[in-house]
Protein backbone atom coordinates (compact mmCIF):
# COMPACT_ATOMS: atom_id res chain seq x y z
CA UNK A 1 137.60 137.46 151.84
CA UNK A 2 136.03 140.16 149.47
CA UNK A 3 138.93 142.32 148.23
CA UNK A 4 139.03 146.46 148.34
CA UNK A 5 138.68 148.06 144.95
CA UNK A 6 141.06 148.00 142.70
CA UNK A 7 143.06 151.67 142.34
CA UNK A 8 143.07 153.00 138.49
CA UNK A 9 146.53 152.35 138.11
CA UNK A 10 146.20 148.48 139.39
CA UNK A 11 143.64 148.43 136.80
CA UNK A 12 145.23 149.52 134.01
CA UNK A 13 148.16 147.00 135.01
CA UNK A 14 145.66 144.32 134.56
CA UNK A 15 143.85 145.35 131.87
CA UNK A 16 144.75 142.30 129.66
CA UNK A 17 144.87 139.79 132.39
CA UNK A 18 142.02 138.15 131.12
CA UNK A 19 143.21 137.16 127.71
CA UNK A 20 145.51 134.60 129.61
CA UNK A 21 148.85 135.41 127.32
CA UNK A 22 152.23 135.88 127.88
CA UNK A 23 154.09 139.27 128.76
CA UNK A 24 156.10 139.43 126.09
CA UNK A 25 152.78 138.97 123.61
CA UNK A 26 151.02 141.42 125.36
CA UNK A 27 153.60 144.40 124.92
CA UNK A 28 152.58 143.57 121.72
CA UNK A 29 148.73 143.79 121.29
CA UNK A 30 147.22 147.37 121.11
CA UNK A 31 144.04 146.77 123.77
CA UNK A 32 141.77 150.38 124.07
CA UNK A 33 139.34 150.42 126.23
CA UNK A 34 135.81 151.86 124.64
CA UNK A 35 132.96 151.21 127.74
CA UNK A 36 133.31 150.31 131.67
CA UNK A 37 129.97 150.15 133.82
CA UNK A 38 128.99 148.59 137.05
CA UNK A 39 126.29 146.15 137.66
CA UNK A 40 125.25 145.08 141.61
CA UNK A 41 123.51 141.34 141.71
CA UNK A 42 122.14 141.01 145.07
CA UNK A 43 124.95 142.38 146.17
CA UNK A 44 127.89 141.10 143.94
CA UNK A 45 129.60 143.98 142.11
CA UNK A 46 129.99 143.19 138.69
CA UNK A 47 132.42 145.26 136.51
CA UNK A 48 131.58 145.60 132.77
CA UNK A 49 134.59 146.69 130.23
CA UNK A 50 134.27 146.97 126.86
CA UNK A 51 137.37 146.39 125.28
CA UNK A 52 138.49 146.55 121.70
CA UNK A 53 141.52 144.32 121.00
CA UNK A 54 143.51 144.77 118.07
CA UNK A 55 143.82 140.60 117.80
CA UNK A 56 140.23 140.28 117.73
CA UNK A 57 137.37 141.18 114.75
CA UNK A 58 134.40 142.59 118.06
CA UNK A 59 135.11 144.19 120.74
CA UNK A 60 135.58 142.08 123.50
CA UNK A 61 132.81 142.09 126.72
CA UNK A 62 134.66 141.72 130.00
CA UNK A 63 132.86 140.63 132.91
CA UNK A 64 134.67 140.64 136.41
CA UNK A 65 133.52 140.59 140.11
CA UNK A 66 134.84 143.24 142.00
CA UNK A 67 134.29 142.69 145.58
CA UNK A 68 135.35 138.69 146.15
CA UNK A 69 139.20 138.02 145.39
CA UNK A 70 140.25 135.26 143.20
CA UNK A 71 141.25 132.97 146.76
CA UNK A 72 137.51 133.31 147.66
CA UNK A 73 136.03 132.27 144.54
CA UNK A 74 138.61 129.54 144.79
CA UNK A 75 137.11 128.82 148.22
CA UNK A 76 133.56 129.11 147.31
CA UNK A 77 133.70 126.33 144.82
CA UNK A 78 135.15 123.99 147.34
CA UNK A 79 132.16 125.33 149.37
CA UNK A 80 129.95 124.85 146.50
CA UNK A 81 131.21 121.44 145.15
CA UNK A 82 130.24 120.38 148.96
CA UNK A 83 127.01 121.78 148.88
CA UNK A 84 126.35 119.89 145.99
CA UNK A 85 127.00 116.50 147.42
CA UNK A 86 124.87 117.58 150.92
CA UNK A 87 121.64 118.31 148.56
CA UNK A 88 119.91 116.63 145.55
CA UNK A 89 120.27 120.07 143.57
CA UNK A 90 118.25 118.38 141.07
CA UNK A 91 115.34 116.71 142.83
CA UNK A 92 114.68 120.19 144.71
CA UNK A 93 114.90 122.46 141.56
CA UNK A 94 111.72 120.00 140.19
CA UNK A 95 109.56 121.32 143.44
CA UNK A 96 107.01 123.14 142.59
CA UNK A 97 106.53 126.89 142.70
CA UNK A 98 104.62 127.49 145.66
CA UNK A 99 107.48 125.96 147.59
CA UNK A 100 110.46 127.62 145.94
CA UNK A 101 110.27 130.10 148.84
CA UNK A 102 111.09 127.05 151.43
CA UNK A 103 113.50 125.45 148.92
CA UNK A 104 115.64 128.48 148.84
CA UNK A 105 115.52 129.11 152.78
CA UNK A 106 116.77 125.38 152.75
CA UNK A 107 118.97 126.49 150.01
CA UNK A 108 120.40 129.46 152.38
CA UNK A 109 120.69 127.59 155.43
CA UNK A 110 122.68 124.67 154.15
CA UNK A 111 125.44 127.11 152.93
CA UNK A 112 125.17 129.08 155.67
CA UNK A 113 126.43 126.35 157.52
CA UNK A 114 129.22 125.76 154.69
CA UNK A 115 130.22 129.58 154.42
CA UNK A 116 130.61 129.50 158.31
CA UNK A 117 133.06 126.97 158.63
CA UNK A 118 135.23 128.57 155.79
CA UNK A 119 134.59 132.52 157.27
CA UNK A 120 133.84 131.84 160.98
CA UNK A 121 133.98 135.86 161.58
CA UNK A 122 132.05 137.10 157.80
CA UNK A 123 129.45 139.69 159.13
CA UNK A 124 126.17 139.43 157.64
CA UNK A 125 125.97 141.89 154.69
CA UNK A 126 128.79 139.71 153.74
CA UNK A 127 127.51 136.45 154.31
CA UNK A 128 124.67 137.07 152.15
CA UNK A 129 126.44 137.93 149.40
CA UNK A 130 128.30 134.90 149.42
CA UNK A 131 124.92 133.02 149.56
CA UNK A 132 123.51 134.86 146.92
CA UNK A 133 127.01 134.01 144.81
CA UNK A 134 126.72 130.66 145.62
CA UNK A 135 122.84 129.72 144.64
CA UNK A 136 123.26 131.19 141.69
CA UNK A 137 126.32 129.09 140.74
CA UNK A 138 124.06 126.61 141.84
CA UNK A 139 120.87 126.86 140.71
CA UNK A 140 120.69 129.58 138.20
CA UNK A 141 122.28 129.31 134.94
CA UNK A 142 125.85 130.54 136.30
CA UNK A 143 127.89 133.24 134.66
CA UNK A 144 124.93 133.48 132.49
CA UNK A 145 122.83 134.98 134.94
CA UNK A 146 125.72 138.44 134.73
CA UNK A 147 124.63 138.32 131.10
CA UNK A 148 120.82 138.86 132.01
CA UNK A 149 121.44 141.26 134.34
CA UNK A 150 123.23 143.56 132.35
CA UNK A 151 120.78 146.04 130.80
CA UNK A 152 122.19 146.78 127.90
CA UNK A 153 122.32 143.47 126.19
CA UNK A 154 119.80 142.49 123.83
CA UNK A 155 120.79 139.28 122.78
CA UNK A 156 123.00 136.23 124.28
CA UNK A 157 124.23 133.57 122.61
CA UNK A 158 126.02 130.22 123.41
CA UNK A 159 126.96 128.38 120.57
CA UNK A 160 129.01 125.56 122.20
CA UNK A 161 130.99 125.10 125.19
CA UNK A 162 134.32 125.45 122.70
CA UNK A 163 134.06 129.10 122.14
CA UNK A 164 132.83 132.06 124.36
CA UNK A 165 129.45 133.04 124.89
CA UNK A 166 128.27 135.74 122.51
CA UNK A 167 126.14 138.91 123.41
CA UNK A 168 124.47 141.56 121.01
CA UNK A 169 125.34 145.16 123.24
CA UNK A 170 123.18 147.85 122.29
CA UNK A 171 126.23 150.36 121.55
CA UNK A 172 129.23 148.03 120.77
CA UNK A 173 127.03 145.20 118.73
CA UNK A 174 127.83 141.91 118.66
CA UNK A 175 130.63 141.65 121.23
CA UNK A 176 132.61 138.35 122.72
CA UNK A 177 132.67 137.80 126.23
CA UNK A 178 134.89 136.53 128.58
CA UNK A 179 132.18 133.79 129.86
CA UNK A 180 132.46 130.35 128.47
CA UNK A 181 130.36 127.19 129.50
CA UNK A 182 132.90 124.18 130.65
CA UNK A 183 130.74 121.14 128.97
CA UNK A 184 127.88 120.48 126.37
CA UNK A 185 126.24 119.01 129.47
CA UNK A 186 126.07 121.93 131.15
CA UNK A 187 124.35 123.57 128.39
CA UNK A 188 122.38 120.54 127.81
CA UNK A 189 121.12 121.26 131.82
CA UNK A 190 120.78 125.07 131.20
CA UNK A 191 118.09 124.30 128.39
CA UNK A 192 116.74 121.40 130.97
CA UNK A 193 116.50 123.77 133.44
CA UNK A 194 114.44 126.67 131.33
CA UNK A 195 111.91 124.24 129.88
CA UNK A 196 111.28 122.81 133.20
CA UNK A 197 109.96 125.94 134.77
CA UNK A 198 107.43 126.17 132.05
CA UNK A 199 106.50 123.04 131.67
CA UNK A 200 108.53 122.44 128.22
CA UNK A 201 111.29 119.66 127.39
CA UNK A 202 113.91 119.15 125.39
CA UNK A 203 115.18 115.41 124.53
CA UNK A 204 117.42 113.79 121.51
CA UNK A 205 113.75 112.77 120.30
CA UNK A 206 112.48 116.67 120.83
CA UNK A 207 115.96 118.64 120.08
CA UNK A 208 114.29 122.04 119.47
CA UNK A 209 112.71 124.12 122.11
CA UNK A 210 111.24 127.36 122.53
CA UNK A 211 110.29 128.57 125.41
CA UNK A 212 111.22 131.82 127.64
CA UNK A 213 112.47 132.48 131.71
CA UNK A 214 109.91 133.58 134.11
CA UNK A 215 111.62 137.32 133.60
CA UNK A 216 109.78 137.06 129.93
CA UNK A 217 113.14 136.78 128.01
CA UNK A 218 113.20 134.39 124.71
CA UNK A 219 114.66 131.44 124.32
CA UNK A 220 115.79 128.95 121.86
CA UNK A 221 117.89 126.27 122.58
CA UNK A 222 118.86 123.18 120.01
CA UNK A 223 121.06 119.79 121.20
CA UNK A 224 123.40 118.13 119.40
CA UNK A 225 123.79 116.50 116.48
CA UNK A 226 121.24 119.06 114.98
CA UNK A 227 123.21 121.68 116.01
CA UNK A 228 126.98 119.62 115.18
CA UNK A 229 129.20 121.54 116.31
CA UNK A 230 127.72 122.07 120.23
CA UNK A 231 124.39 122.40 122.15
CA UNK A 232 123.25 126.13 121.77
CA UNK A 233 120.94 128.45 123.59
CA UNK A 234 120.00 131.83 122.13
CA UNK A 235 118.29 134.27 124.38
CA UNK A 236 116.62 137.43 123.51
CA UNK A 237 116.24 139.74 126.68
CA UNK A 238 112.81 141.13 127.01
CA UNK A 239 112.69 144.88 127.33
CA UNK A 240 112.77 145.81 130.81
CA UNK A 241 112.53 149.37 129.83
CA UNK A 242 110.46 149.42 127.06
CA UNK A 243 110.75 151.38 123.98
CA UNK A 244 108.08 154.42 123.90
CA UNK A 245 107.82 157.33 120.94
CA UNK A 246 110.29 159.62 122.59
CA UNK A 247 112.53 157.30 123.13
CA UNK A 248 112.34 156.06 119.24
CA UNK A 249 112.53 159.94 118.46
CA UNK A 250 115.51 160.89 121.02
CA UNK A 251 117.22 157.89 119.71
CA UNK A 252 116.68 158.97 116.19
CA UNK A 253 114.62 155.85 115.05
CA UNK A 254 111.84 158.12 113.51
CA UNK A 255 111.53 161.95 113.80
CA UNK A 256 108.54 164.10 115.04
CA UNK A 257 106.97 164.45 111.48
CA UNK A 258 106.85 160.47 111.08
CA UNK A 259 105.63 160.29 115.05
CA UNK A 260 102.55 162.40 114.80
CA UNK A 261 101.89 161.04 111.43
CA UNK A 262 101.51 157.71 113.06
CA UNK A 263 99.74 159.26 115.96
CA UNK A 264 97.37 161.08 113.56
CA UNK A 265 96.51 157.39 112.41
CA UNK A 266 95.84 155.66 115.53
CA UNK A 267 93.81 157.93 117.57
CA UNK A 268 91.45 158.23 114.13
CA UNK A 269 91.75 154.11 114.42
CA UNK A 270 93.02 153.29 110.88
CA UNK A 271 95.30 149.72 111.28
CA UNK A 272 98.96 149.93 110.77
CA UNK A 273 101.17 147.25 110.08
CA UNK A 274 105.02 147.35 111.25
CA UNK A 275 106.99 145.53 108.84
CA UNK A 276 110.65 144.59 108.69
CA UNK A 277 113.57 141.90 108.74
CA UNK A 278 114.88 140.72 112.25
CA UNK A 279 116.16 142.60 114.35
CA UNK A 280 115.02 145.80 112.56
CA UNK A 281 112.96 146.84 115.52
CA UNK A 282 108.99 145.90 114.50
CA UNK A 283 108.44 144.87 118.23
CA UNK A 284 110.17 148.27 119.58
CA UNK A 285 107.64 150.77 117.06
CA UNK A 286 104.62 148.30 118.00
CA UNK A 287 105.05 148.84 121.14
CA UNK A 288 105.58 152.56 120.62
CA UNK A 289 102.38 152.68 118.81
CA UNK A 290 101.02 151.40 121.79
CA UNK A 291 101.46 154.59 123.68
CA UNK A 292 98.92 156.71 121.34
CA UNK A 293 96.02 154.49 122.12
CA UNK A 294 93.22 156.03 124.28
CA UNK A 295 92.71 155.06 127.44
CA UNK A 296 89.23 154.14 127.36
CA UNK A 297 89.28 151.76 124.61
CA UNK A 298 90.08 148.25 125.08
CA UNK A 299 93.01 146.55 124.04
CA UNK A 300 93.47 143.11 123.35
CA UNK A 301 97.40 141.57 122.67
CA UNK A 302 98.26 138.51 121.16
CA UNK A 303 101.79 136.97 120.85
CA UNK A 304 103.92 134.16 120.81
CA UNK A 305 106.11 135.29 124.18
CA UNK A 306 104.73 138.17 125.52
CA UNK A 307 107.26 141.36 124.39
CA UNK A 308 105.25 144.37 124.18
CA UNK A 309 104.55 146.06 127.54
CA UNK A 310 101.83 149.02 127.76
CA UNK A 311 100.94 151.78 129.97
CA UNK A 312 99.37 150.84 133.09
CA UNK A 313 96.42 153.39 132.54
CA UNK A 314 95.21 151.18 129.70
CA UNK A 315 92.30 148.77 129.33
CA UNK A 316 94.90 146.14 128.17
CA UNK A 317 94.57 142.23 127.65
CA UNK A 318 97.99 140.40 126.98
CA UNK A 319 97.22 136.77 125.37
CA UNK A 320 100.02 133.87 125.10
CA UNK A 321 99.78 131.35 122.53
CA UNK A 322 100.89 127.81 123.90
CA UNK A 323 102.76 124.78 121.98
CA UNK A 324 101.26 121.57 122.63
CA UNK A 325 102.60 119.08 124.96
CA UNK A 326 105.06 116.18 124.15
CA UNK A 327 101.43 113.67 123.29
CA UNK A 328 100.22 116.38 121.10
CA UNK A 329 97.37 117.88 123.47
CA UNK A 330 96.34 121.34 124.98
CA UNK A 331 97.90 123.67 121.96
CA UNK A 332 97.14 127.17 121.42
CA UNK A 333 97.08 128.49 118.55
CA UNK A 334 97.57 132.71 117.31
CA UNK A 335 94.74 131.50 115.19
CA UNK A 336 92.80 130.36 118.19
CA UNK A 337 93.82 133.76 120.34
CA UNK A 338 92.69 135.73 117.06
CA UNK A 339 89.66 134.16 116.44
CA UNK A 340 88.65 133.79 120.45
CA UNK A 341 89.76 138.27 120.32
CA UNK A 342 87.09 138.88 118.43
CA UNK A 343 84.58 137.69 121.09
CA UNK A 344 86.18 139.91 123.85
CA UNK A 345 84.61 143.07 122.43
CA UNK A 346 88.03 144.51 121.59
CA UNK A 347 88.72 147.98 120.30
CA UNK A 348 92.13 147.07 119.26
CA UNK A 349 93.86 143.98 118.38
CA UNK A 350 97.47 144.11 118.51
CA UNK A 351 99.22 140.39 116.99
CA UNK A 352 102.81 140.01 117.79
CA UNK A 353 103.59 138.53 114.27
CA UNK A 354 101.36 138.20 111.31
CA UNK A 355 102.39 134.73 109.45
CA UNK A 356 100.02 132.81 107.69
CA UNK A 357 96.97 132.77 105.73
CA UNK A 358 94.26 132.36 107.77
CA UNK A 359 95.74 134.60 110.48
CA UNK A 360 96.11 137.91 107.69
CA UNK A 361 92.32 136.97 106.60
CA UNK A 362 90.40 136.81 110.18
CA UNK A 363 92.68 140.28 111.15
CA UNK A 364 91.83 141.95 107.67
CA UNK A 365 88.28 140.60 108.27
CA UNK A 366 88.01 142.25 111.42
CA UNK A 367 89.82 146.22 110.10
CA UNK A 368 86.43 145.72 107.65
CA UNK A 369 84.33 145.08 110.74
CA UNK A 370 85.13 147.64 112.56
CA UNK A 371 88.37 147.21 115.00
CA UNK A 372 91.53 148.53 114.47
CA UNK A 373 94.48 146.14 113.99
CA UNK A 374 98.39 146.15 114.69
CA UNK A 375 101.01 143.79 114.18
CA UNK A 376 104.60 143.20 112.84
CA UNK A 377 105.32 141.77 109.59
CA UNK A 378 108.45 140.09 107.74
CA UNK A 379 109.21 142.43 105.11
CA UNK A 380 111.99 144.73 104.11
CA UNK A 381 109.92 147.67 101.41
CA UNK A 382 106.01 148.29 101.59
CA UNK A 383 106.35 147.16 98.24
CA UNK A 384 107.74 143.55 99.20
CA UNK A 385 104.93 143.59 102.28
CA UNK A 386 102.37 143.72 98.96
CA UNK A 387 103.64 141.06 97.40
CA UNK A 388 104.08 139.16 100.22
CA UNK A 389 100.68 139.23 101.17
CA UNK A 390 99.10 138.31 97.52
CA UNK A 391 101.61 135.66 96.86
CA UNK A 392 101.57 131.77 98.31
CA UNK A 393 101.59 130.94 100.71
CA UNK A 394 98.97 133.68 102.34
CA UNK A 395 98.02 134.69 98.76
CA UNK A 396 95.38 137.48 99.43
CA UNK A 397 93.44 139.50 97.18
CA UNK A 398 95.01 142.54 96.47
CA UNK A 399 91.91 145.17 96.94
CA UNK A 400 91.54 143.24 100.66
CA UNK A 401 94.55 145.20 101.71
CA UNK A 402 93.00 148.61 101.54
CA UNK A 403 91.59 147.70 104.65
CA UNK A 404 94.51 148.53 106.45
CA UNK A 405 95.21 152.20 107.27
CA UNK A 406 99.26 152.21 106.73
CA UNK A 407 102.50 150.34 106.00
CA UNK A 408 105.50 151.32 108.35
CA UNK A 409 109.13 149.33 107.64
CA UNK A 410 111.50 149.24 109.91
CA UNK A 411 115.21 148.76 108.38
CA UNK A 412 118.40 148.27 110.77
CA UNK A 413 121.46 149.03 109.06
CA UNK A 414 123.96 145.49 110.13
CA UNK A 415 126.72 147.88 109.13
CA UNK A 416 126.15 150.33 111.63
CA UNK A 417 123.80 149.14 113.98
CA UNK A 418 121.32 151.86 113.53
CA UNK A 419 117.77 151.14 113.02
CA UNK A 420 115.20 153.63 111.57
CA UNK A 421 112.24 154.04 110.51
CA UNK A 422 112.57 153.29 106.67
CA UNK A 423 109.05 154.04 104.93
CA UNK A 424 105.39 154.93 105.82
CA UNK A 425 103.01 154.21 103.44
CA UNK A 426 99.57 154.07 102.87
CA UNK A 427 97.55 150.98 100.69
CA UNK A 428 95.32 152.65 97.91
CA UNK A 429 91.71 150.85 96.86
CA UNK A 430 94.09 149.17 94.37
CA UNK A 431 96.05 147.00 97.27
CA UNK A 432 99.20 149.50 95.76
CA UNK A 433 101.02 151.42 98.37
CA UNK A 434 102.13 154.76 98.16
CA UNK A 435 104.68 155.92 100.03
CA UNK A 436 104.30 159.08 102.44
CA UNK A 437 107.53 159.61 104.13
CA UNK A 438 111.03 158.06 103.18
CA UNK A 439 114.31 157.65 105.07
CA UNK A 440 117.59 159.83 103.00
CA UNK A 441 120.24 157.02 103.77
CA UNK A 442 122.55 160.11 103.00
CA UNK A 443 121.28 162.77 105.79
CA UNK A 444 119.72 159.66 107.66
CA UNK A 445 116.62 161.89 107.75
CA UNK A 446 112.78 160.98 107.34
CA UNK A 447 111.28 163.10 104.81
CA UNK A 448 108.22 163.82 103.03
CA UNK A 449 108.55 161.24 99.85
CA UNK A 450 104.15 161.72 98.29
CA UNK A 451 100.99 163.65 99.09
CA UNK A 452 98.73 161.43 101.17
CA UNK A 453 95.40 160.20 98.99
CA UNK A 454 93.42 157.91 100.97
CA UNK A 455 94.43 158.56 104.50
CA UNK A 456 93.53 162.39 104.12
CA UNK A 457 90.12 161.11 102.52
CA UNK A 458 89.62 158.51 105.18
CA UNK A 459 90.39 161.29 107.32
CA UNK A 460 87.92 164.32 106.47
CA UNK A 461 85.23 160.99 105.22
CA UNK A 462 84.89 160.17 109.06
CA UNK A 463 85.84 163.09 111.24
CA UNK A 464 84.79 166.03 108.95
CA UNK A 465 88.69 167.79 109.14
CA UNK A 466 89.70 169.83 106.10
CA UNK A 467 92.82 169.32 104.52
CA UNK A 468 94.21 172.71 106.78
CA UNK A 469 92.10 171.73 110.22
CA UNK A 470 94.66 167.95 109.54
CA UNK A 471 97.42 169.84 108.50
CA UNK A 472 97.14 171.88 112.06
CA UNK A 473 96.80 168.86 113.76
CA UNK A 474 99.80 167.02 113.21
CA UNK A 475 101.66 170.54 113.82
CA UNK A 476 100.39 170.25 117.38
CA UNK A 477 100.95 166.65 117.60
CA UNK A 478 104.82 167.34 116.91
CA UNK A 479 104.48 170.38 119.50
CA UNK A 480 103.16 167.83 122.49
CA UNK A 481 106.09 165.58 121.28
CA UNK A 482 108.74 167.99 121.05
CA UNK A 483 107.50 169.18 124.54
CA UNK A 484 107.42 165.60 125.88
CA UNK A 485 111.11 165.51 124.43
CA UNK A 486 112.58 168.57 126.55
CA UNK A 487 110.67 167.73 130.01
CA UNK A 488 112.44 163.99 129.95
CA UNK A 489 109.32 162.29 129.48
CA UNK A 490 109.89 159.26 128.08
CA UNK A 491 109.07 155.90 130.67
CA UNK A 492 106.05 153.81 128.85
CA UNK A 493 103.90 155.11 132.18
CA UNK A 494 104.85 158.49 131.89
CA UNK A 495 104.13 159.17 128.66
CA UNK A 496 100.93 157.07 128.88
CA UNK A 497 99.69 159.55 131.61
CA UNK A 498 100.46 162.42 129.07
CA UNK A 499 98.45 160.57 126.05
CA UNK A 500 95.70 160.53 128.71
CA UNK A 501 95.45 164.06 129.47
CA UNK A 502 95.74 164.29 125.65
CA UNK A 503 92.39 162.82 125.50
CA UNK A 504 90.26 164.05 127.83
CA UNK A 505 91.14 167.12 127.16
CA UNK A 506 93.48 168.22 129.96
CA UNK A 507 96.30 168.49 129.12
CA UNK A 508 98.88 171.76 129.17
CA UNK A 509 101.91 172.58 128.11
CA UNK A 510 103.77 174.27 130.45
């Protein structure tokens, strides 16, 4: 049965148990632990270390479960192997939704039965547990499902069932974990299993798949022999707790002058785009951008899996595009969402990822038409966003990009891990940009790089500011941020209640 905790000293015994070597090599290895946190699945106490080994290039992610011994889990897969041959696992998982609340009390019941005859006296908080441990072996995708639950991951990775499963941590990086996936097939069911949810498949005739879990996490999953060495399936977690201006600023992404810069642009409704290489954290400032618009404007989203997540209090529409199906039929395009935007009488048109032609003409079309337009962009300088735009394959004309208010690149640093806010820029009537504000790699500090020309002309042309009256403005904009900063508010709702107050004119600093 479930085993008391483990003392300090016990664990400190066992700290390289996992690593499955011999005594004598394990005097031998210097092992330091750098992170240990909890995580509770439905019950199942999961115990997180974070372990640097002096045999191994990453630090190594540990995963154990702290409140079922080793005999149990032995137990349970008897009890689960048994299961297994009682119910078509397969046939039931195809059911559709609307039933999935009968399948699992069918689910429950069955092992009920099974856990009983194993733990005839297991109380109840107990027994359920168990259950819960046992559909997720399962049904879910295993081990795996640790992996999502874990809040500080960003990415996991399997790349075969040879070699661990990786995960991206948000402090440690790119770690190894102690999870590994016993046959291809298994990740061959995994992908199977995700595409079937959402009505996606992947074959040998169709060996690439995108598609994402009903949680809104990304996935990517290839099959062998594209991939030769194993089946893989690469999952990007989707932000549970998504990223907001404070956070950005506490975290030392961007700084207040960069902030209400940005700020200063939206709520006078000149387009931004957020450009970058992967990973650099577009998605994270889009979305932070988010939390300047006004409330009583609407806002229309388009993206290819839904990422960004905005405050509650605004007048937000999230659009999907959709793949077509395996005979070619019921595709939807960004193009299509962009296009079909522009008939929703949107104030603001936020696009997930800007990458072809006809997409970077209808949303420059519409900045000269009157809505204000955000998306991310692959590009590492605001000079390399210019040429990227006026060069095949979009190959615009260079004055067109005056159209949009400013340029901000996003850099991560694969070194360190750190990602900041590298440049804002503005476009002059030439398509040139001109860089405003500049990240020091040495004091890893944003700082004033150029005067601003044709935002601060933009600026007085349409709202009648002076130079000073502008000047004042962003000072107070870096006060209400600053504020927001030392009162802890930072949750996307929070701070979208603050922005709100902000503009109907009621809000006070305390």
């Amino acid at each position: 049965m479930p085993e008391e905790e483990k003392t300090e000293k016990e664990k400190s015994e066992t700290t390289t148990e996992e690593n499955n070597e011999t005594s004598e090599t394990k005097l031998k290895i210097k092992i330091e632990e750098i992170d240990r946190y909890s995580i509770n699945m439905n019950d199942i106490i999961i115990e997180i270390r974070i372990i640097s080994q002096e045999d191994k290039a990453v630090p190594q992610y540990i995963a154990s479960i702290t409140n079922i011994s080793d005999t149990t889990k032995l137990i349970l897969e008897k009890i689960r192997q048994e299961f297994v041959t009682r119910v078509d696992v397969e046939e039931m998982a195809k059911v559709d939704d609307t039933d999935s609340t009968d399948i699992r009390t069918r689910f429950q019941n069955e092992i009920r039965k099974l856990l009983s005859k194993y733990f005839p006296k297991t109380d109840i908080k107990t027994m359920n547990m168990l259950i819960n441990y046992l559909i997720g072996e399962s049904l879910g995708l295993g081990k795996i499902e640790i992996l999502l639950r874990d809040q500080n991951l960003e990415e996991i990775v399997i790349n075969s069932h040879t070699e661990p499963v990786w995960a991206y941590h948000k402090k440690h990086g790119w770690t190894q974990t102690n999870i590994k996936i016993p046959t291809e097939a298994r990740i061959r069911h995994f992908s199977t299993t995700i595409g079937r949810d959402i009505g996606k498949e992947i074959t040998t005739l169709n060996p690439l798949m995108d598609a994402h879990l009903t949680t809104g996490d990304r996935v990517n999953a290839t099959l062998m022999p594209i991939s030769n060495r194993g089946n893989t399936i690469t999952i990007r977690k989707f932000a549970a707790d998504p990223w907001t201006i404070v956070k950005l600023i506490k975290g030392g992404t961007t700084n207040l002058e960069g902030a209400a810069l940005i700020w200063l642009a939206i709520q006078n409704e000149l387009s931004i785009l957020v450009a970058g290489g992967t990973g650099s954290g577009k998605t994270s400032m889009l979305n932070a951008c988010s939390n300047f618009f006004p409330p009583n404007q609407r806002i229309i989203s388009i993206e290819d899996t839904r990422e960004l997540t905005l405050p509650d209090n605004l007048h937000w529409v999230p659009m999907e595009t959709r793949l077509a199906n395996p005979e070619g039929k019921g595709g939807v395009s960004m193009l299509d969402l962009v296009v079909n935007s522009l008939r929703m009488r949107p104030d603001r048109i936020m696009v997930g990822e800007i990458r072809r032609k006809k997409e970077a003409e209808v949303l420059l079309e519409a900045t000269i038409t009157g809505h204000s337009v955000y998306g991310t962009f692959h590009a590492n300088t605001a000079e390399e966003v210019i040429m990227r735009m006026t060069n095949p394959p979009i190959d615009l004309p260079k004055p067109m990009l005056s159209a949009l208010g400013l340029i901000l690149v996003q850099n991560r640093n694969r070194r360190t891990g750190k990602r900041r806010t590298l440049q804002i820029a503005e476009i002059m009537p030439n398509g040139e940009p001109n860089v405003l504000m500049q990240l020091n790699a040495k004091t890893d500090n944003l700082e004033k790089a150029n005067e601003s020309s044709m935002m601060m002309k933009t600026l007085e042309l349409y709202t009648g500011m002076t130079k000073e009256e502008i000047e004042n403005d962003l000072k107070q904009k870096k006060e209400i941020l600053q504020w927001m900063i030392n009162k802890g508010i930072e949750e996307v709702n929070d701070v979208g209640d603050i922005m709100g107050k902000y503009y109907m004119g009621r809000l006070k600093l305390d």
